[in-house]
N, C-alpha and C. Protein backbone atom coordinates (compact mmCIF):
# COMPACT_ATOMS: atom_id res chain seq x y z
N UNK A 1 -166.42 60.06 -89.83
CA UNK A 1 -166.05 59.41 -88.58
C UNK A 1 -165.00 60.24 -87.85
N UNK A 2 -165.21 60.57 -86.61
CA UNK A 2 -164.63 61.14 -85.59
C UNK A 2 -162.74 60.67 -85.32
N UNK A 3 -161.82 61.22 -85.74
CA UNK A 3 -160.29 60.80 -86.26
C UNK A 3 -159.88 60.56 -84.19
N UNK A 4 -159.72 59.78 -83.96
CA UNK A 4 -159.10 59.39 -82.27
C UNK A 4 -157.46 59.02 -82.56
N UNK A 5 -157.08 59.38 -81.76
CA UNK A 5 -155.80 59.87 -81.46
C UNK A 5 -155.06 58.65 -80.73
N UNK A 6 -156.07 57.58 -79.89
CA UNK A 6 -155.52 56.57 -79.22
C UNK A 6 -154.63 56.78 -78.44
N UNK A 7 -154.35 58.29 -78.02
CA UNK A 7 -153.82 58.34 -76.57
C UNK A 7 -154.86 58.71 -75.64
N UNK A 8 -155.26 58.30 -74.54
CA UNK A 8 -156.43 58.44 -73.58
C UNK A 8 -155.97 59.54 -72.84
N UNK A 9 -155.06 60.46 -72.68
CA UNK A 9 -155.17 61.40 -71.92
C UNK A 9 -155.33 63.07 -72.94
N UNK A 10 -154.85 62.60 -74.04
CA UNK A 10 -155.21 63.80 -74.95
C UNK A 10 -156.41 63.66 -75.50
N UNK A 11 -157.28 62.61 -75.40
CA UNK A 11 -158.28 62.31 -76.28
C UNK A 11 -159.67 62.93 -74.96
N UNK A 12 -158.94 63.22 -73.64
CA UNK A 12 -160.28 63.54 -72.59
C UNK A 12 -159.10 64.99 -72.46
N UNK A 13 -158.53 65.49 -72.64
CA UNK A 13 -158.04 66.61 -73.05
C UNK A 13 -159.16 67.88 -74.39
N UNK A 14 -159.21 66.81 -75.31
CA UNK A 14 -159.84 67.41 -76.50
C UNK A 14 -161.46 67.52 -75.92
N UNK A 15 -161.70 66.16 -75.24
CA UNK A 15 -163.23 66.24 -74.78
C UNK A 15 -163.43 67.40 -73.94
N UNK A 16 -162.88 67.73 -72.73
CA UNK A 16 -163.49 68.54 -72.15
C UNK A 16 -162.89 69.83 -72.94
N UNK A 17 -162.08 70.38 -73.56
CA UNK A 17 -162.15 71.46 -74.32
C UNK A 17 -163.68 72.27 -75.14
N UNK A 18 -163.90 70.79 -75.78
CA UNK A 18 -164.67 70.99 -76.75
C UNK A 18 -166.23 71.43 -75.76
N UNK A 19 -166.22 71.42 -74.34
CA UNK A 19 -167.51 71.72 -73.50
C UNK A 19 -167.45 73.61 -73.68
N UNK A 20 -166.10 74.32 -73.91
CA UNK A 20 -165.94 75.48 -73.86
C UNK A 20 -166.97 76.04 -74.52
N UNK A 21 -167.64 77.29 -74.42
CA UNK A 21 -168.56 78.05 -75.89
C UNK A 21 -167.64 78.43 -76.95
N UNK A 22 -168.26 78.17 -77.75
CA UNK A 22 -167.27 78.49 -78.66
C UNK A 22 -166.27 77.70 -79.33
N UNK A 23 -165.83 76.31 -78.57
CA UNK A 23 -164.99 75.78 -79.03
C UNK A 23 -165.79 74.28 -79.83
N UNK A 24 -165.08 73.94 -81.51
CA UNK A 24 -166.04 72.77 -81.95
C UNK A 24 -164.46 71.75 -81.59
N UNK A 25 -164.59 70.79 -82.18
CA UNK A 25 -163.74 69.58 -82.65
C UNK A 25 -162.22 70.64 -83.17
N UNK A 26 -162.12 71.20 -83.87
CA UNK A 26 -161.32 71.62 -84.66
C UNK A 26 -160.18 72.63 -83.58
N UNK A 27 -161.38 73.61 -82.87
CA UNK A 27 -160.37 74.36 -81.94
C UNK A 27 -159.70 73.35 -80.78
N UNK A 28 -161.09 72.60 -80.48
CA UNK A 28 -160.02 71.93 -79.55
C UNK A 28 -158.85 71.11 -79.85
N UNK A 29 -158.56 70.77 -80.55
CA UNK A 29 -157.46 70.05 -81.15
C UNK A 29 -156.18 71.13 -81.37
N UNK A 30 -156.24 72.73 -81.63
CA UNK A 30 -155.87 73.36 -81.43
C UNK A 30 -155.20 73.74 -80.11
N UNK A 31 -156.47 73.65 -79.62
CA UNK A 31 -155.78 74.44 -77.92
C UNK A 31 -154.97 72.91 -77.58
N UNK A 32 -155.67 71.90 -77.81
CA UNK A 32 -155.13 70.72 -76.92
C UNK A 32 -153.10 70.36 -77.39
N UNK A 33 -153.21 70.67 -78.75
CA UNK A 33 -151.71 70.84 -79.27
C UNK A 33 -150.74 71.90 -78.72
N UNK A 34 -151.39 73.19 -78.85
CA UNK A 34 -150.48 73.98 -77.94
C UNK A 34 -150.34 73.97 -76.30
N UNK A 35 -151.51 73.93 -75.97
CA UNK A 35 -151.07 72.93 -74.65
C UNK A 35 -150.15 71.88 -74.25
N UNK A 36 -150.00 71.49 -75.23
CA UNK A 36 -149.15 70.17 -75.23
C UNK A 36 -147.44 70.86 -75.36
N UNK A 37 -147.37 71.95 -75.83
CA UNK A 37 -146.22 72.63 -75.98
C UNK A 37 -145.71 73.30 -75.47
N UNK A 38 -146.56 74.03 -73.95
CA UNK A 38 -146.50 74.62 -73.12
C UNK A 38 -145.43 74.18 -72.02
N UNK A 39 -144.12 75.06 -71.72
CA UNK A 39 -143.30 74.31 -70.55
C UNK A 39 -144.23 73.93 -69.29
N UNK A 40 -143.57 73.21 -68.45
CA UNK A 40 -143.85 72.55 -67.49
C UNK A 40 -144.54 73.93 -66.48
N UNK A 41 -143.88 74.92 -66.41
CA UNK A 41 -144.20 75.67 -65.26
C UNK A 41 -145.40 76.65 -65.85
N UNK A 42 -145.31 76.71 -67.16
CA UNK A 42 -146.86 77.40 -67.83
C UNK A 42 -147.76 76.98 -67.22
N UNK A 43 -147.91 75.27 -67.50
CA UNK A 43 -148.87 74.58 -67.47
C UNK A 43 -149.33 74.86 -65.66
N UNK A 44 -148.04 74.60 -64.84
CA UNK A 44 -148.15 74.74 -63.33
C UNK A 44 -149.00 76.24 -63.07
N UNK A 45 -149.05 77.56 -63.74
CA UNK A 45 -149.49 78.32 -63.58
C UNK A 45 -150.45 77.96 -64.68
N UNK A 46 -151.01 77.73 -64.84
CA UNK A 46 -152.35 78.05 -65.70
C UNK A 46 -153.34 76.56 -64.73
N UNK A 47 -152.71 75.76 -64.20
CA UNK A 47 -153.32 75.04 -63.01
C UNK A 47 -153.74 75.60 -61.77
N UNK A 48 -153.01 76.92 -61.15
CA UNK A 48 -152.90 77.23 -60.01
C UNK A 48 -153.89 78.53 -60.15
N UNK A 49 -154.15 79.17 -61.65
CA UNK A 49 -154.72 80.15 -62.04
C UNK A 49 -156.57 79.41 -62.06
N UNK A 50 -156.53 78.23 -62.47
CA UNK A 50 -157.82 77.54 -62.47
C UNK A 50 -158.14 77.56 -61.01
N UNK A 51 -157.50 76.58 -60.17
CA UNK A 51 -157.57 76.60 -58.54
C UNK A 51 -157.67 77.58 -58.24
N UNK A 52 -156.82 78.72 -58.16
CA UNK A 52 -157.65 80.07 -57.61
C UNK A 52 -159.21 80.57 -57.37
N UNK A 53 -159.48 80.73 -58.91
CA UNK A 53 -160.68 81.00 -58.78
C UNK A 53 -161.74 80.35 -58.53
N UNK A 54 -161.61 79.02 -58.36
CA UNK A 54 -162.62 78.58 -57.39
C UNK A 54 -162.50 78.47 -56.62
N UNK A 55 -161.37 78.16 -55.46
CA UNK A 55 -161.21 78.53 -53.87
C UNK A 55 -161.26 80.26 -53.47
N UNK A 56 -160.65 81.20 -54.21
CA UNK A 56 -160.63 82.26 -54.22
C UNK A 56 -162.00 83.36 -54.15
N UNK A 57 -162.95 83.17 -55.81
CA UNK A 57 -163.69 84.02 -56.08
C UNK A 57 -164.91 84.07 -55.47
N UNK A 58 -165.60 84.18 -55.25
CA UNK A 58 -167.29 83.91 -54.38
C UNK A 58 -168.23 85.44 -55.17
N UNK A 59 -169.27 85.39 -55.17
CA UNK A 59 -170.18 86.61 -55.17
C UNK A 59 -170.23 87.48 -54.06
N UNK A 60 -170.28 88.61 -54.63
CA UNK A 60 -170.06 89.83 -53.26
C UNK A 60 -172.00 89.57 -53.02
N UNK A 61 -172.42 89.48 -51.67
CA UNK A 61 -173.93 89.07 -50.94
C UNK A 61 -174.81 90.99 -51.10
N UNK A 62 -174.01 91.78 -51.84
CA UNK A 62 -174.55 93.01 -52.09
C UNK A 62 -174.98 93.08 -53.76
N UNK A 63 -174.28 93.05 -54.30
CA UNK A 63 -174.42 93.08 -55.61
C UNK A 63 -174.31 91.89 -56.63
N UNK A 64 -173.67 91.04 -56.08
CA UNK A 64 -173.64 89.81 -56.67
C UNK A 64 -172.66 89.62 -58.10
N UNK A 65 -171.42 90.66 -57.99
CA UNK A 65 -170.65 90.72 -58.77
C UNK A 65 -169.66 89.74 -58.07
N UNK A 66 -168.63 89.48 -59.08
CA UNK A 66 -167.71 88.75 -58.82
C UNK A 66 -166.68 89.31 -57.74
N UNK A 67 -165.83 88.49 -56.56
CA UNK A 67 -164.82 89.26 -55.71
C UNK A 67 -164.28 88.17 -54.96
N UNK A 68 -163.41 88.96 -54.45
CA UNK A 68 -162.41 88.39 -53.39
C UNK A 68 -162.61 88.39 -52.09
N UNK A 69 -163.00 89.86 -51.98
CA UNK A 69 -163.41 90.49 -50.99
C UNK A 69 -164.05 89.38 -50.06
N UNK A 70 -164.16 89.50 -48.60
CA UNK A 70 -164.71 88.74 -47.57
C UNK A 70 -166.34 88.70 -46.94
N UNK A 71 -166.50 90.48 -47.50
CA UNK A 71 -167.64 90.86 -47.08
C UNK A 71 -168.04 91.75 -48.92
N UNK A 72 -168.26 93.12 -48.51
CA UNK A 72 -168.93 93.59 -49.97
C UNK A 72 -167.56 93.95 -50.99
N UNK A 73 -167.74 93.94 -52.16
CA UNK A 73 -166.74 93.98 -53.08
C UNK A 73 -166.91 95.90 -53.30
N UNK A 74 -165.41 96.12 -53.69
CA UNK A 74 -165.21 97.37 -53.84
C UNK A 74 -166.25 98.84 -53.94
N UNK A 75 -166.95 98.09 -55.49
CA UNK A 75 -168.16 98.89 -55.90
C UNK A 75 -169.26 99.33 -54.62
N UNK A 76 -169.59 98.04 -53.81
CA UNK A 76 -170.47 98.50 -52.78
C UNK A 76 -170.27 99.00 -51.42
N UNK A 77 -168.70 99.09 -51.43
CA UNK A 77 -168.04 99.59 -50.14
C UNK A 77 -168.07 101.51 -50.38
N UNK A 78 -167.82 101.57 -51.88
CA UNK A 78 -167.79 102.81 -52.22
C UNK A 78 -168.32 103.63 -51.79
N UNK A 79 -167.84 105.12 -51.30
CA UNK A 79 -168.87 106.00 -50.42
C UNK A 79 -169.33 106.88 -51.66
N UNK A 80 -168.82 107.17 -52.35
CA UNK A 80 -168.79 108.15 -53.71
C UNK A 80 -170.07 108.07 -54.75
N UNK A 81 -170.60 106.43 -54.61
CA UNK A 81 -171.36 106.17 -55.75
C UNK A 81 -172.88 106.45 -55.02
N UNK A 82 -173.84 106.96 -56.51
CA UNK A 82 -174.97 106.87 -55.97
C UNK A 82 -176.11 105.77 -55.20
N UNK A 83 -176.30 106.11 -53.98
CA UNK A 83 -177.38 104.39 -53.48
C UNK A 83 -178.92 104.37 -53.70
N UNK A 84 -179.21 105.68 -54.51
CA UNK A 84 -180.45 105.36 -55.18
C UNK A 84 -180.73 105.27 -56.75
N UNK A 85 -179.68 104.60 -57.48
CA UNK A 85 -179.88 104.35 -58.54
C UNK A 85 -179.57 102.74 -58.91
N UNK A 86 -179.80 101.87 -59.31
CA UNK A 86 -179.25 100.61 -59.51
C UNK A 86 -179.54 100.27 -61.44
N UNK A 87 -177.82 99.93 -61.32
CA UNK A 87 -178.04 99.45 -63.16
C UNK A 87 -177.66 97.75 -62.77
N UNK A 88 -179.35 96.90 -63.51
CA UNK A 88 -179.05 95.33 -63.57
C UNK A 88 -178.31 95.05 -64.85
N UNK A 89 -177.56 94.34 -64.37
CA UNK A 89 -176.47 93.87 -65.76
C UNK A 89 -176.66 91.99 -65.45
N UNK A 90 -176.57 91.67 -66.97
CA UNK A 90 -176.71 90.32 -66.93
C UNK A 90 -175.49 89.22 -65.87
N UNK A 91 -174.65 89.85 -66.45
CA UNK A 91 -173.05 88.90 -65.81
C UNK A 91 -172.41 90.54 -65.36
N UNK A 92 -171.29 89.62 -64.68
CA UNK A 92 -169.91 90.58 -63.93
C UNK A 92 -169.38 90.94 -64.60
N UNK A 93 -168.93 90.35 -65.81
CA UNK A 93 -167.92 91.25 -66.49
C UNK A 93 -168.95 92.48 -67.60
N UNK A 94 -170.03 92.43 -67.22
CA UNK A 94 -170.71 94.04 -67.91
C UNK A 94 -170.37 94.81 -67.10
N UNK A 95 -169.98 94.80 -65.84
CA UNK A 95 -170.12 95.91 -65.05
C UNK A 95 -168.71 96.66 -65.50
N UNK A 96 -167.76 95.67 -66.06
CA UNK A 96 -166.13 96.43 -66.42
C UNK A 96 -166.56 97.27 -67.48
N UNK A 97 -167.77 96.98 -68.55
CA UNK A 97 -168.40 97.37 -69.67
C UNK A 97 -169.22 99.01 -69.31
N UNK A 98 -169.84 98.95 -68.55
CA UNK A 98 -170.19 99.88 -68.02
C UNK A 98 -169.73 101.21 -66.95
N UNK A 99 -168.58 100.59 -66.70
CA UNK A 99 -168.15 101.14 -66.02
C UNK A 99 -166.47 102.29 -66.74
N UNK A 100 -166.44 101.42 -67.82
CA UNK A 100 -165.66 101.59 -68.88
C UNK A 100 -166.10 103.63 -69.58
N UNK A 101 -167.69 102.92 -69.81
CA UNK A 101 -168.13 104.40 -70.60
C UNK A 101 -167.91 105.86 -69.67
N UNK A 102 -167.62 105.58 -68.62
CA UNK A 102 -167.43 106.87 -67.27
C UNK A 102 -168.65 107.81 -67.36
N UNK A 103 -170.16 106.66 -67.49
CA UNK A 103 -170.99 107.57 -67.64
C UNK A 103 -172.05 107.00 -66.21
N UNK A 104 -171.80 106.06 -65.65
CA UNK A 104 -172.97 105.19 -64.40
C UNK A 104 -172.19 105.13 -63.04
N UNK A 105 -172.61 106.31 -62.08
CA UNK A 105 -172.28 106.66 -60.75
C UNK A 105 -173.03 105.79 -59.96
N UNK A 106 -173.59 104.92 -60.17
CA UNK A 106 -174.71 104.71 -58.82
C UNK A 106 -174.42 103.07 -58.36
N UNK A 107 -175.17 102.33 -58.45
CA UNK A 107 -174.82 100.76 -57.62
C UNK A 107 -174.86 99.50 -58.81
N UNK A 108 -174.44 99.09 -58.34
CA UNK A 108 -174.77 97.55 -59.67
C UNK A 108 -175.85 96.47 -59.00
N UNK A 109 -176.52 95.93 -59.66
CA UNK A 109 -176.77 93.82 -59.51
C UNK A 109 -176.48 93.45 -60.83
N UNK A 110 -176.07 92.37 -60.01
CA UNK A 110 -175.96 91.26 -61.26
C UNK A 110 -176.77 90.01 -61.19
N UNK A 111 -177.61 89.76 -62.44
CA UNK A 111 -178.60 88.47 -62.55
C UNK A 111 -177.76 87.26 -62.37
N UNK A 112 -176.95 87.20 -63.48
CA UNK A 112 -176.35 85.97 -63.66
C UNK A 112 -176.88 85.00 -64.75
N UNK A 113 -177.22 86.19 -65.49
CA UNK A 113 -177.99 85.31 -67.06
C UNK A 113 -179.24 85.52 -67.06
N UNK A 114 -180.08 85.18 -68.01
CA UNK A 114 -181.41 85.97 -68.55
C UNK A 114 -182.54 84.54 -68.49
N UNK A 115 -183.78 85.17 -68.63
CA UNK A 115 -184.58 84.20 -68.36
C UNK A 115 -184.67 83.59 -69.62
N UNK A 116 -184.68 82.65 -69.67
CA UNK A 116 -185.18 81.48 -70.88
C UNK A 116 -185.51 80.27 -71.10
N UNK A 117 -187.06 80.12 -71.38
CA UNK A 117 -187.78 78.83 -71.39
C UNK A 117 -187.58 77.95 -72.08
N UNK A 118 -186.99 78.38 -73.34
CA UNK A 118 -186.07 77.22 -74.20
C UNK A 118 -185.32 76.53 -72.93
N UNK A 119 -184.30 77.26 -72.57
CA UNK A 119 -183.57 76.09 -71.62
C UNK A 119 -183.88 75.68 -70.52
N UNK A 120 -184.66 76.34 -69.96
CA UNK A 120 -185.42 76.09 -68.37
C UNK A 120 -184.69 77.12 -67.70
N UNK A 121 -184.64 78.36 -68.05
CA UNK A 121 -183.83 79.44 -66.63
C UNK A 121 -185.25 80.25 -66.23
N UNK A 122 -185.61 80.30 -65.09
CA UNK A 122 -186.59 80.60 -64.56
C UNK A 122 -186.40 81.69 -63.86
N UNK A 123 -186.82 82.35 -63.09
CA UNK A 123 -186.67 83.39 -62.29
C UNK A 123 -185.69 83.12 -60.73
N UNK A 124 -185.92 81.97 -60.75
CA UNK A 124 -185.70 81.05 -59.29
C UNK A 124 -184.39 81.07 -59.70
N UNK A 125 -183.33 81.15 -61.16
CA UNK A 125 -181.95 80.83 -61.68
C UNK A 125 -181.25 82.08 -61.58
N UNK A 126 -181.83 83.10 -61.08
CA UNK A 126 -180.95 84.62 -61.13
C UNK A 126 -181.33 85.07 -59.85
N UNK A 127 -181.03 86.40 -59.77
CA UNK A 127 -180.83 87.04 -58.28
C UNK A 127 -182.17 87.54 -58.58
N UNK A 128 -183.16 87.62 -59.11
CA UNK A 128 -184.49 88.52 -59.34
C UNK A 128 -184.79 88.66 -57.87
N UNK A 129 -184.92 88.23 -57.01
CA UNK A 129 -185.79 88.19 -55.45
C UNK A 129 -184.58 89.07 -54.82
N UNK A 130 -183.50 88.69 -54.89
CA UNK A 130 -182.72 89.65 -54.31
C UNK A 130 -182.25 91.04 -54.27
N UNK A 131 -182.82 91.56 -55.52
CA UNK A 131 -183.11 93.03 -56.63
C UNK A 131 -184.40 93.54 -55.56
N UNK A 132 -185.13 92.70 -55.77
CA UNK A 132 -186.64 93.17 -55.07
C UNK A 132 -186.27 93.57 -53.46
N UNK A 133 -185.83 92.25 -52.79
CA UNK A 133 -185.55 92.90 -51.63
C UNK A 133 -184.96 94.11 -51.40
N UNK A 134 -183.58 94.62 -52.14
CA UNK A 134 -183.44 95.64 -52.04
C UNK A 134 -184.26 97.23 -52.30
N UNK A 135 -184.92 97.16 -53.18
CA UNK A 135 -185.97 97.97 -53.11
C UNK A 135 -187.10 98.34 -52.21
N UNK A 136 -186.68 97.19 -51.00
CA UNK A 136 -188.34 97.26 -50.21
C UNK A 136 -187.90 98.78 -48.89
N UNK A 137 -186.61 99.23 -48.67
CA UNK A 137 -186.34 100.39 -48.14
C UNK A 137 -186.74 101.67 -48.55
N UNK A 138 -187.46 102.15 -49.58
CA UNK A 138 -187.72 102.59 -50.13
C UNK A 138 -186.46 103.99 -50.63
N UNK A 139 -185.35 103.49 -50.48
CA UNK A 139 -184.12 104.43 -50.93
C UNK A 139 -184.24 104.40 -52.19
N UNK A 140 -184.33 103.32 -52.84
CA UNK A 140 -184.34 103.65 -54.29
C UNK A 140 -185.12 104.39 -55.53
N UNK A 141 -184.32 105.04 -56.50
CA UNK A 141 -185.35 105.68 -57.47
C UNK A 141 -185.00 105.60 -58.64
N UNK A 142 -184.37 104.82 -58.85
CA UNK A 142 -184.63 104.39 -60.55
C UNK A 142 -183.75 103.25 -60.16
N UNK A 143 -184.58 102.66 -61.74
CA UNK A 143 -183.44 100.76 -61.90
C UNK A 143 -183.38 101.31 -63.35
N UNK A 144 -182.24 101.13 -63.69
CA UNK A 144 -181.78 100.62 -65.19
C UNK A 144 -181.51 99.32 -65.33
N UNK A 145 -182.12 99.00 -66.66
CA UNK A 145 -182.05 97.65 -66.91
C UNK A 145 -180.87 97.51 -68.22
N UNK A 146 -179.69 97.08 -67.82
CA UNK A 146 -178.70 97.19 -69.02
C UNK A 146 -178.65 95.72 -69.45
N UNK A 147 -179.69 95.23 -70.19
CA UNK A 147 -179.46 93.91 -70.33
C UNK A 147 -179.98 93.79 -72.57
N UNK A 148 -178.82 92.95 -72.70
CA UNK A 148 -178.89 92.55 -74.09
C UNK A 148 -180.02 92.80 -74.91
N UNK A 149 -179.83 93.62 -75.96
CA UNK A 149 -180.81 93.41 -76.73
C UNK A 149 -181.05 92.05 -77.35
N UNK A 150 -181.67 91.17 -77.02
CA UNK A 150 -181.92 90.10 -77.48
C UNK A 150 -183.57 89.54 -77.17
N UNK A 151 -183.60 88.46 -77.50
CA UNK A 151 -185.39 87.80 -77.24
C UNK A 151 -184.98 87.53 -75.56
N UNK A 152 -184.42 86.66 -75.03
CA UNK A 152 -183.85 86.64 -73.52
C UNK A 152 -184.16 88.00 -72.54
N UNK A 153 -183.02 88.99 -73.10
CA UNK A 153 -182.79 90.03 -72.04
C UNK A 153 -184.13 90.66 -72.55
N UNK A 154 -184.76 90.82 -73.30
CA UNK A 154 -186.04 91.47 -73.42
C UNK A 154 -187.02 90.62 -72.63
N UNK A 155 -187.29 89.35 -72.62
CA UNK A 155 -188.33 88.53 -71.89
C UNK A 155 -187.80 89.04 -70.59
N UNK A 156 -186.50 89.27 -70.03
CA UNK A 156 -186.20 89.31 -68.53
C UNK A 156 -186.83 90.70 -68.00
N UNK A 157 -186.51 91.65 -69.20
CA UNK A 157 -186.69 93.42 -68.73
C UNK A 157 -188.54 93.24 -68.55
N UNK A 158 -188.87 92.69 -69.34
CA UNK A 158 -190.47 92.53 -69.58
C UNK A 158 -190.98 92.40 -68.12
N UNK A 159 -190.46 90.95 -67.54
CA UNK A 159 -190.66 90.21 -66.34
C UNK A 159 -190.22 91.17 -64.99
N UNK A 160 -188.74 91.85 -65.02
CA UNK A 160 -188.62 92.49 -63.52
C UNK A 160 -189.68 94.10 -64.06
N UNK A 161 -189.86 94.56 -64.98
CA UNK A 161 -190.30 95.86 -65.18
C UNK A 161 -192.03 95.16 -64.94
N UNK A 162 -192.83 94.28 -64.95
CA UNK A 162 -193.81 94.11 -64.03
C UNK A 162 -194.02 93.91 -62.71
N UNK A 163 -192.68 93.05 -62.23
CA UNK A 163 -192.69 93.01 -61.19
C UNK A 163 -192.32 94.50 -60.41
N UNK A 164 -192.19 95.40 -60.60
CA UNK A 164 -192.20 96.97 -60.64
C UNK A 164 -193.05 98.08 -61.06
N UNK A 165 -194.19 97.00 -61.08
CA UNK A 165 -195.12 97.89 -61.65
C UNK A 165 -195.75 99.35 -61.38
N UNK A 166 -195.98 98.39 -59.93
CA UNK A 166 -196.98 99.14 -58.79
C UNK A 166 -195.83 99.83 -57.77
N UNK A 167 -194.21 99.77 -57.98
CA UNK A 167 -193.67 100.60 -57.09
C UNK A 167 -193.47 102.24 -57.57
N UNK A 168 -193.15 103.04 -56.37
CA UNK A 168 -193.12 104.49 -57.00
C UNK A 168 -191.25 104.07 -57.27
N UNK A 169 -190.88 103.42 -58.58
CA UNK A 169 -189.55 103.49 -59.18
C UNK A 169 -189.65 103.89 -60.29
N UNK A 170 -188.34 104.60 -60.68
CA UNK A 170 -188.57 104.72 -62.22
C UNK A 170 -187.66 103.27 -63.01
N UNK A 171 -188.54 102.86 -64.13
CA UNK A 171 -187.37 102.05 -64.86
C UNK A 171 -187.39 102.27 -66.34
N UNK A 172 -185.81 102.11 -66.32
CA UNK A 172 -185.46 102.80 -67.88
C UNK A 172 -184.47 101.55 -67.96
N UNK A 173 -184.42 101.61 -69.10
CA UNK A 173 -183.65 100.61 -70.22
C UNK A 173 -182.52 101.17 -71.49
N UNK A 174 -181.21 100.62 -71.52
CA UNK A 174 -180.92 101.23 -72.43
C UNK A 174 -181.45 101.41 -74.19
N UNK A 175 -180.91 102.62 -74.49
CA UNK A 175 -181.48 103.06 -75.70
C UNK A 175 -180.54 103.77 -76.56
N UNK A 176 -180.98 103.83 -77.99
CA UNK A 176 -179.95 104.45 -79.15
C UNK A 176 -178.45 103.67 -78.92
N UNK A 177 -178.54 103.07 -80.02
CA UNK A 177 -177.05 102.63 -80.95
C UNK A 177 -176.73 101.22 -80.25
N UNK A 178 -177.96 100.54 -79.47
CA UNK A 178 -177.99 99.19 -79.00
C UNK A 178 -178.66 98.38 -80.00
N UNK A 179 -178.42 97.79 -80.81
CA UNK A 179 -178.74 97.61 -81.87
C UNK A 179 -179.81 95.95 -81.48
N UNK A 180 -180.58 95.40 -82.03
CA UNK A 180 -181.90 94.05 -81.89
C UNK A 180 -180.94 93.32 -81.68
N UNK A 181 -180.57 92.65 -80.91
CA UNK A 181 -179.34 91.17 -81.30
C UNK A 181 -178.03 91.76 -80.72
N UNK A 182 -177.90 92.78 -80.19
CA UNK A 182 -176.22 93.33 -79.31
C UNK A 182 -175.88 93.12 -78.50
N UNK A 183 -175.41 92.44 -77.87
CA UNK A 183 -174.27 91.81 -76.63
C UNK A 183 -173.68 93.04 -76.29
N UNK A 184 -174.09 93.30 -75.07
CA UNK A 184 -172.95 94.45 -74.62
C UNK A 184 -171.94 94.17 -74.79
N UNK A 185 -171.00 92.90 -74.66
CA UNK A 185 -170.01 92.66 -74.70
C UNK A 185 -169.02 93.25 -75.61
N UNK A 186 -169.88 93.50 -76.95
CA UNK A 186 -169.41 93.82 -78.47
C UNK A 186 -169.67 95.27 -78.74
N UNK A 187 -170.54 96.28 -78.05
CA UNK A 187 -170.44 97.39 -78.00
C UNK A 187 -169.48 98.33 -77.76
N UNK A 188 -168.76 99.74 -78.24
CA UNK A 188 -167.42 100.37 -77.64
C UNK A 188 -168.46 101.35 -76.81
N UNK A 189 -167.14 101.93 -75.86
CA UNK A 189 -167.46 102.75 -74.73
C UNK A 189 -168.61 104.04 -74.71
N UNK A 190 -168.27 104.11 -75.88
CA UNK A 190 -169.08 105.51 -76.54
C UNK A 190 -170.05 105.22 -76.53
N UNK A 191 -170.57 104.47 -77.68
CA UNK A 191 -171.95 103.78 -77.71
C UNK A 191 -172.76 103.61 -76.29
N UNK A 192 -171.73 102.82 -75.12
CA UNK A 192 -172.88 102.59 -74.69
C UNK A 192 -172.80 103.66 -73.40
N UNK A 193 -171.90 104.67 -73.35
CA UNK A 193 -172.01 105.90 -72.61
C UNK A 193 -173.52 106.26 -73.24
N UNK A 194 -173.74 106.33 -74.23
CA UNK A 194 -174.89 107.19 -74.92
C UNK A 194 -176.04 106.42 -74.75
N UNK A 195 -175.86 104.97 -74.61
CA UNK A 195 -177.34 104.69 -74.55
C UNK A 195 -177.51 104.55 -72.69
N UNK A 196 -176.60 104.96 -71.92
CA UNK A 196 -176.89 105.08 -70.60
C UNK A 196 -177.84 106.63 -70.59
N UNK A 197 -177.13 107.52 -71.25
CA UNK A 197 -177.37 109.04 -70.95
C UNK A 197 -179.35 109.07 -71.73
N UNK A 198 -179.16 108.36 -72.82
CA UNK A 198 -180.70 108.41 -73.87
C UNK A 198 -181.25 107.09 -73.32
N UNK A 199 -181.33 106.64 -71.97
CA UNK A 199 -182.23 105.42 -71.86
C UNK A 199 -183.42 106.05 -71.75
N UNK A 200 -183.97 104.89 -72.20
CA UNK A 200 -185.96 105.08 -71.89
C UNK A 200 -186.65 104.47 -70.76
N UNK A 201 -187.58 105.13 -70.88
CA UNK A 201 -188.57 104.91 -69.62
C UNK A 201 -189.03 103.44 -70.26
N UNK A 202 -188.90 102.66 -68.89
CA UNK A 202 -189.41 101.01 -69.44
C UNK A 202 -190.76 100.55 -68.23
N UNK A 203 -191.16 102.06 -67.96
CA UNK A 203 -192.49 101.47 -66.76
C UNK A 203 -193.32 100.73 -67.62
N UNK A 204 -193.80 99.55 -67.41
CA UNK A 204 -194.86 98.67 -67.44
C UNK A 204 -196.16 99.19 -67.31
């Protein structure tokens, strides 16, 4: 049986904790205690740090990374980077991942998570149409697909690398030392410098 605390504001404290990934019963009771220990003006900044980023952050309408920016975020203002190469990365914070290895000059998108029929994420749940549009100028010449080795990011690479079938693009995928089941997230710089430089051809 579930131990309640019988104070109602720590007890919807622990509840919405426990919505975090990652967090069961046990951490939240954790975070919710040191929280509780936190001076007054912590707490005031770690409130004003929440509010921020949702009045603050929005998607840049170019790449669909995370920003501040009003119009395109840094990466796509850039004059330096290449505009006929595009690497799709699942989320925003791969692009710090990638960008980390000092090995990918050219443009980013970001999906915003991978397709999966277990949960219902469909094509209609990511930027896929918005990838395509950009390609219809015909500037572009290769897509890298930097997305998780997993059953997900493989069903997704499967899905945009048909929908690419019939264009004159090249698409490559990363390769070597991305191991069945690897989260970029958990990869070091090296590694995945190398599987940018050894990607494979992923034409359909």
């Amino acid at each position: 049986m579930t131990y309640k605390h019988h104070v109602p504001s720590l007890d919807r404290l622990i509840h919405e904790l426990k919505k975090w990934p990652g967090v069961g019963p046990r951490s939240a009771n954790r975070w919710a205690n040191w929280l509780l220990k936190l001076p007054e003006a912590e707490i005031q900044k770690l409130r004003q740090a929440l509010e921020d980023i949702k009045t603050n952050i929005k998607r840049c309408p170019g790449c669909f990374t995370l920003t501040e920016e009003e119009t395109l975020c840094y990466l796509c203002n850039s004059t330096s980077r290449r505009k006929d190469l595009i690497c799709v990365v699942e989320e925003p914070f791969d692009i710090a991942r990638m960008e980390a290895s000092g090995k990918f000059k050219g443009q980013y998108h970001v999906l915003h998570g991978t397709l999966s029929p277990l949960n219902n994420i469909n094509p209609d749940h990511l930027t896929i149409e918005p990838l395509m549009k950009k390609i219809t100028n015909g500037q572009i010449k290769e897509i890298i697909l930097a997305l998780d080795a997993d059953m997900e990011g493989d069903i997704t690479a499967l899905y945009i690398g048909k929908l690419l079938k019939d264009r004159d693009i090249k698409v490559s995928r990363l390769a070597h030392g991305i191991p069945f089941g690897g989260n970029i997230d958990y990869i070091d710089e090296q590694t995945l410098g190398r599987a940018l430089e050894n990607r494979v051809d992923f034409s359909i």
